[in-house]
C-alpha atoms as a PDB file:
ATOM      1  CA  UNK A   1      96.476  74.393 139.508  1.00  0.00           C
ATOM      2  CA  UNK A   2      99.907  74.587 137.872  1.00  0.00           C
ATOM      3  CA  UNK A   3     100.729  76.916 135.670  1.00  0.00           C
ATOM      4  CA  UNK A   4     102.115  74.158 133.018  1.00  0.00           C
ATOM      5  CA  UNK A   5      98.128  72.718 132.956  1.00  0.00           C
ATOM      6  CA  UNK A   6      96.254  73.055 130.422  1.00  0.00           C
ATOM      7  CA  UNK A   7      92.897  74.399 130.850  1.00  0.00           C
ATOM      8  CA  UNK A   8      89.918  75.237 128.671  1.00  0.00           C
ATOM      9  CA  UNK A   9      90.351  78.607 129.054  1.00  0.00           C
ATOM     10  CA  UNK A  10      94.066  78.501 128.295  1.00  0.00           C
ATOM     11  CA  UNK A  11      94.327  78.960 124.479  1.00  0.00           C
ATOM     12  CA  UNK A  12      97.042  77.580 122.264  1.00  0.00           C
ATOM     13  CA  UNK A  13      99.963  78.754 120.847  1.00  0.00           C
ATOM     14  CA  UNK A  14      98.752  77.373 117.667  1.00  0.00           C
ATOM     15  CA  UNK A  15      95.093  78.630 118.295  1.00  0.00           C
ATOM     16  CA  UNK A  16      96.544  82.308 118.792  1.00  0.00           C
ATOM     17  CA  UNK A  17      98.805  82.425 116.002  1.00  0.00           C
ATOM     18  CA  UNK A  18      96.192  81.004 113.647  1.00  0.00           C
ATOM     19  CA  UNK A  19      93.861  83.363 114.932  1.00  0.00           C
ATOM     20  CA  UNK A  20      96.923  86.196 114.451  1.00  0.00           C
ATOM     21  CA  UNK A  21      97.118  84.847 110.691  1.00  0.00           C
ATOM     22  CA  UNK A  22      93.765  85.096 109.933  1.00  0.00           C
ATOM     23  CA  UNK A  23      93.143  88.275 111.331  1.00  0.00           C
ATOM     24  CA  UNK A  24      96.030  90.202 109.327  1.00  0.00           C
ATOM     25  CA  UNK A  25      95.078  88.034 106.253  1.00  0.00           C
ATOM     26  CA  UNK A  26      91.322  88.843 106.331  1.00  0.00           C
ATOM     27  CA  UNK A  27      92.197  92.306 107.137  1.00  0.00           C
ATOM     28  CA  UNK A  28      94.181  93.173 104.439  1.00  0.00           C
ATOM     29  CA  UNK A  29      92.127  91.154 101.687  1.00  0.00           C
ATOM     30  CA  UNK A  30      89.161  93.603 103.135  1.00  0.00           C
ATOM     31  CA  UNK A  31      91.132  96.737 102.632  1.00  0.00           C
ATOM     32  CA  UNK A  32      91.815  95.100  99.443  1.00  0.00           C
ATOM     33  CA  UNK A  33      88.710  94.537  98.379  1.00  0.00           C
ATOM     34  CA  UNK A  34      87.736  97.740  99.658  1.00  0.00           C
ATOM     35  CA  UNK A  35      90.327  99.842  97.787  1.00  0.00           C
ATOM     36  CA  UNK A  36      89.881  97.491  94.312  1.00  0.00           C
ATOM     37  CA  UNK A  37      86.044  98.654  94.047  1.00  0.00           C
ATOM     38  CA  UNK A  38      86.881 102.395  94.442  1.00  0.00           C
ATOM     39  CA  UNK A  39      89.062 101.585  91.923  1.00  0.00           C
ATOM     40  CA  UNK A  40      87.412  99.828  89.501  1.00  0.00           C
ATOM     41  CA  UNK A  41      85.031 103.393  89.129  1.00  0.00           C
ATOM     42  CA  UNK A  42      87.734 104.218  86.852  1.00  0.00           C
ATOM     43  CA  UNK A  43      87.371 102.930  83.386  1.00  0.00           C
ATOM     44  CA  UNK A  44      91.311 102.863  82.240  1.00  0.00           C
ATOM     45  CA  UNK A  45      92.869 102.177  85.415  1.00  0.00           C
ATOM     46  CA  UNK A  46      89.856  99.429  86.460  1.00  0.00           C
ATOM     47  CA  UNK A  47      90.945  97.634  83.237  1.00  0.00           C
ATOM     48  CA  UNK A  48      94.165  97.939  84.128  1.00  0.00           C
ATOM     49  CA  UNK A  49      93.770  96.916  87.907  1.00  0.00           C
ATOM     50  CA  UNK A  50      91.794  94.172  86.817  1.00  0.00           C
ATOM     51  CA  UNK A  51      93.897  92.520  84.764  1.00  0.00           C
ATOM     52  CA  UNK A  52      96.760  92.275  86.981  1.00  0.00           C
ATOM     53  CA  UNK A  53      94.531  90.973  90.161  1.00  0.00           C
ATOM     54  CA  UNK A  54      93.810  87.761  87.280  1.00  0.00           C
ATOM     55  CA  UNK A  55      97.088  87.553  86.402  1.00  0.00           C
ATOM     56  CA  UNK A  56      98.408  87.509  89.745  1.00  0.00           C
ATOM     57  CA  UNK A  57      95.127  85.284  90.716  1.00  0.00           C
ATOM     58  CA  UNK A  58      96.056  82.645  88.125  1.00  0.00           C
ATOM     59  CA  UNK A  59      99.973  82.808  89.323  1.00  0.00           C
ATOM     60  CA  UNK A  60      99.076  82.337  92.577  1.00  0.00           C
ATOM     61  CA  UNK A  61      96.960  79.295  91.664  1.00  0.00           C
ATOM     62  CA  UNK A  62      99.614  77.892  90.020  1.00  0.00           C
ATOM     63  CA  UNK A  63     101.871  77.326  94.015  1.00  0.00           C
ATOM     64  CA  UNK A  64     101.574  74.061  95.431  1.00  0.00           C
ATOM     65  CA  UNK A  65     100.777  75.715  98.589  1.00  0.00           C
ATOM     66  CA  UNK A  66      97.022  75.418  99.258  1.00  0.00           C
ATOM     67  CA  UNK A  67      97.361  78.737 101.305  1.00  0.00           C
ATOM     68  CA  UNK A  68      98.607  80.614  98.041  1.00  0.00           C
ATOM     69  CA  UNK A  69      96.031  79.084  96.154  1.00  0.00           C
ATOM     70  CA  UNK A  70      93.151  79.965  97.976  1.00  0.00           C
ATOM     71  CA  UNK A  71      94.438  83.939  97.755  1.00  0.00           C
ATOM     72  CA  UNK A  72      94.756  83.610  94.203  1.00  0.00           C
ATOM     73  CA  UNK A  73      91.405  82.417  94.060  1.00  0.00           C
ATOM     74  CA  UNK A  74      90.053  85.362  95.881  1.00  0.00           C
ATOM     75  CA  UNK A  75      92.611  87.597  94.114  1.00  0.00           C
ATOM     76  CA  UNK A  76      91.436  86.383  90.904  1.00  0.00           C
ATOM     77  CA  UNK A  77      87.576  86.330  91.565  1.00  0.00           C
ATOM     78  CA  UNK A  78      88.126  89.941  92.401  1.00  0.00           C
ATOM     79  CA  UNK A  79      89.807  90.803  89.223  1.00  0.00           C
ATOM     80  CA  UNK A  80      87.153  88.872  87.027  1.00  0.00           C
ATOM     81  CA  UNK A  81      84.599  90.952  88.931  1.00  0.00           C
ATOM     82  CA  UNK A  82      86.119  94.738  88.051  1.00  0.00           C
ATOM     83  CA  UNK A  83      86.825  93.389  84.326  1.00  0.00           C
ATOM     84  CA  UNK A  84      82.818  92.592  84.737  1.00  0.00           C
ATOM     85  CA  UNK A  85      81.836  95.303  86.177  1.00  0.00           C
ATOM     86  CA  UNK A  86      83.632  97.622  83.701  1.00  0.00           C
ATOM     87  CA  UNK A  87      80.761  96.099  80.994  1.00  0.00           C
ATOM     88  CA  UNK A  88      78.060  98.117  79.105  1.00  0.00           C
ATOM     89  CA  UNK A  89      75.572  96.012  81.154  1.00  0.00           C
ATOM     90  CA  UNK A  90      73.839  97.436  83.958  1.00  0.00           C
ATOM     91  CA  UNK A  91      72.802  94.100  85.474  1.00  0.00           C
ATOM     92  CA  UNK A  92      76.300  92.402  85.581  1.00  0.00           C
ATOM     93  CA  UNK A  93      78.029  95.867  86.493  1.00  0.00           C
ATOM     94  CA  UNK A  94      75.852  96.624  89.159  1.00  0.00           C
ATOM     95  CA  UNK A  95      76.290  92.938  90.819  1.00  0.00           C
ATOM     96  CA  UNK A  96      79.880  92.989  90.514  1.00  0.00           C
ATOM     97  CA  UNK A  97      80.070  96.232  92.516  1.00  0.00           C
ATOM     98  CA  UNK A  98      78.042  94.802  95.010  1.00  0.00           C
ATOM     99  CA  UNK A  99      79.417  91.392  95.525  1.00  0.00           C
ATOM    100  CA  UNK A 100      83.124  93.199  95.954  1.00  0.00           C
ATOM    101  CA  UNK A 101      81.818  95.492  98.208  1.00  0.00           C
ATOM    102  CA  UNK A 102      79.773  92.972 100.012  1.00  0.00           C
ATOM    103  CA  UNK A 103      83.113  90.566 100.188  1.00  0.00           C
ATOM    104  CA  UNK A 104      85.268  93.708 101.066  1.00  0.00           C
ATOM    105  CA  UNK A 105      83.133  94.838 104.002  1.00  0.00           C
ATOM    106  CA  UNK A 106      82.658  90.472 105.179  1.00  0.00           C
ATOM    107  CA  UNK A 107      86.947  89.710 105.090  1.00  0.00           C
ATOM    108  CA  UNK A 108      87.074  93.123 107.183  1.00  0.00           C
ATOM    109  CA  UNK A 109      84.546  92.266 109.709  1.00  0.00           C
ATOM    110  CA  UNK A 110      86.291  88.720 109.645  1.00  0.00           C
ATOM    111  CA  UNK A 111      89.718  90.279 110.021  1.00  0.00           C
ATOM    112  CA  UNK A 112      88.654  92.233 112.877  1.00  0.00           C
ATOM    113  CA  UNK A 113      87.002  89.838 115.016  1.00  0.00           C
ATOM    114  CA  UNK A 114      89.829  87.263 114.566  1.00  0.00           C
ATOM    115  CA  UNK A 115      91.498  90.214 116.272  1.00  0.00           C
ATOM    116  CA  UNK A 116      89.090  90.521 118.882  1.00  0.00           C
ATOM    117  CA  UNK A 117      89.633  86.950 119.538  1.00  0.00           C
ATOM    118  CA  UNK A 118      93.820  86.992 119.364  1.00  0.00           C
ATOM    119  CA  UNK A 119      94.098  89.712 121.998  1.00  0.00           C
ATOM    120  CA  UNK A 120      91.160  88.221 124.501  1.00  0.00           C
ATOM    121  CA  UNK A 121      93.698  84.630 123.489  1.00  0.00           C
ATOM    122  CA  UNK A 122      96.724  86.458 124.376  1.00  0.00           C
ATOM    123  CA  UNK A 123      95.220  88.542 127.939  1.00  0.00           C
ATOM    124  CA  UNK A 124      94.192  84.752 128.927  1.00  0.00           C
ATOM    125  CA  UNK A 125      97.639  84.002 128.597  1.00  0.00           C
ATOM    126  CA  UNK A 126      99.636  86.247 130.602  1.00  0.00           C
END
């Protein structure tokens, strides 16, 4: 077989730099994520971190780029959930704190197995 063929096994150079992308991306909104809740224990400095994830959020929904917009819609969904969480109510506080921690923890995994997947794309390939 040449070298030039393609071949199922052979990934793409748009394949591995997608899965490159996503991988740093999903990382970093984990860590994110991860960091935001610990946080967000912090009553004056949650409010405060809060407030600038929606207000970055909401400018980041504002790009024409659909990439942009979909992290400011993450961005933003984690800033509405601190400003909930730093409520009087148990109920809502308590499933804020979860459902950050839960999408923390998920965008990691994510991030790292788009990893996985990049560097067994890129050992294929040399």
């Amino acid at each position: 077989m040449n070298d030039l063929e393609k071949s199922d096994d052979y990934p793409s150079t748009s394949t591995l730099s997608k899965q490159g992308l996503t991988a740093v991306a999903c990382t970093a909104g984990g860590l994110f994520l991860i960091i935001l809740q610990f946080i967000a224990r912090f009553k004056i400095l949650g409010l405060i971190v809060g407030g600038i994830a929606c207000i970055l959020g909401i400018i980041s929904l504002l790009s024409k780029d659909s990439t942009d917009k979909k992290a400011g819609l993450v961005i933003g969904g984690a800033g509405i959930l601190v400003l909930l969480s730093k409520t009087g109510l148990p109920l809502i506080k308590a499933a804020a704190g979860t459902l950050i921690a839960i999408s923390g923890v998920g965008l990691l995994a994510l991030g790292i197995w788009n990893a996985i997947k990049f560097f067994r794309g890129l050992r294929k390939r040399s």
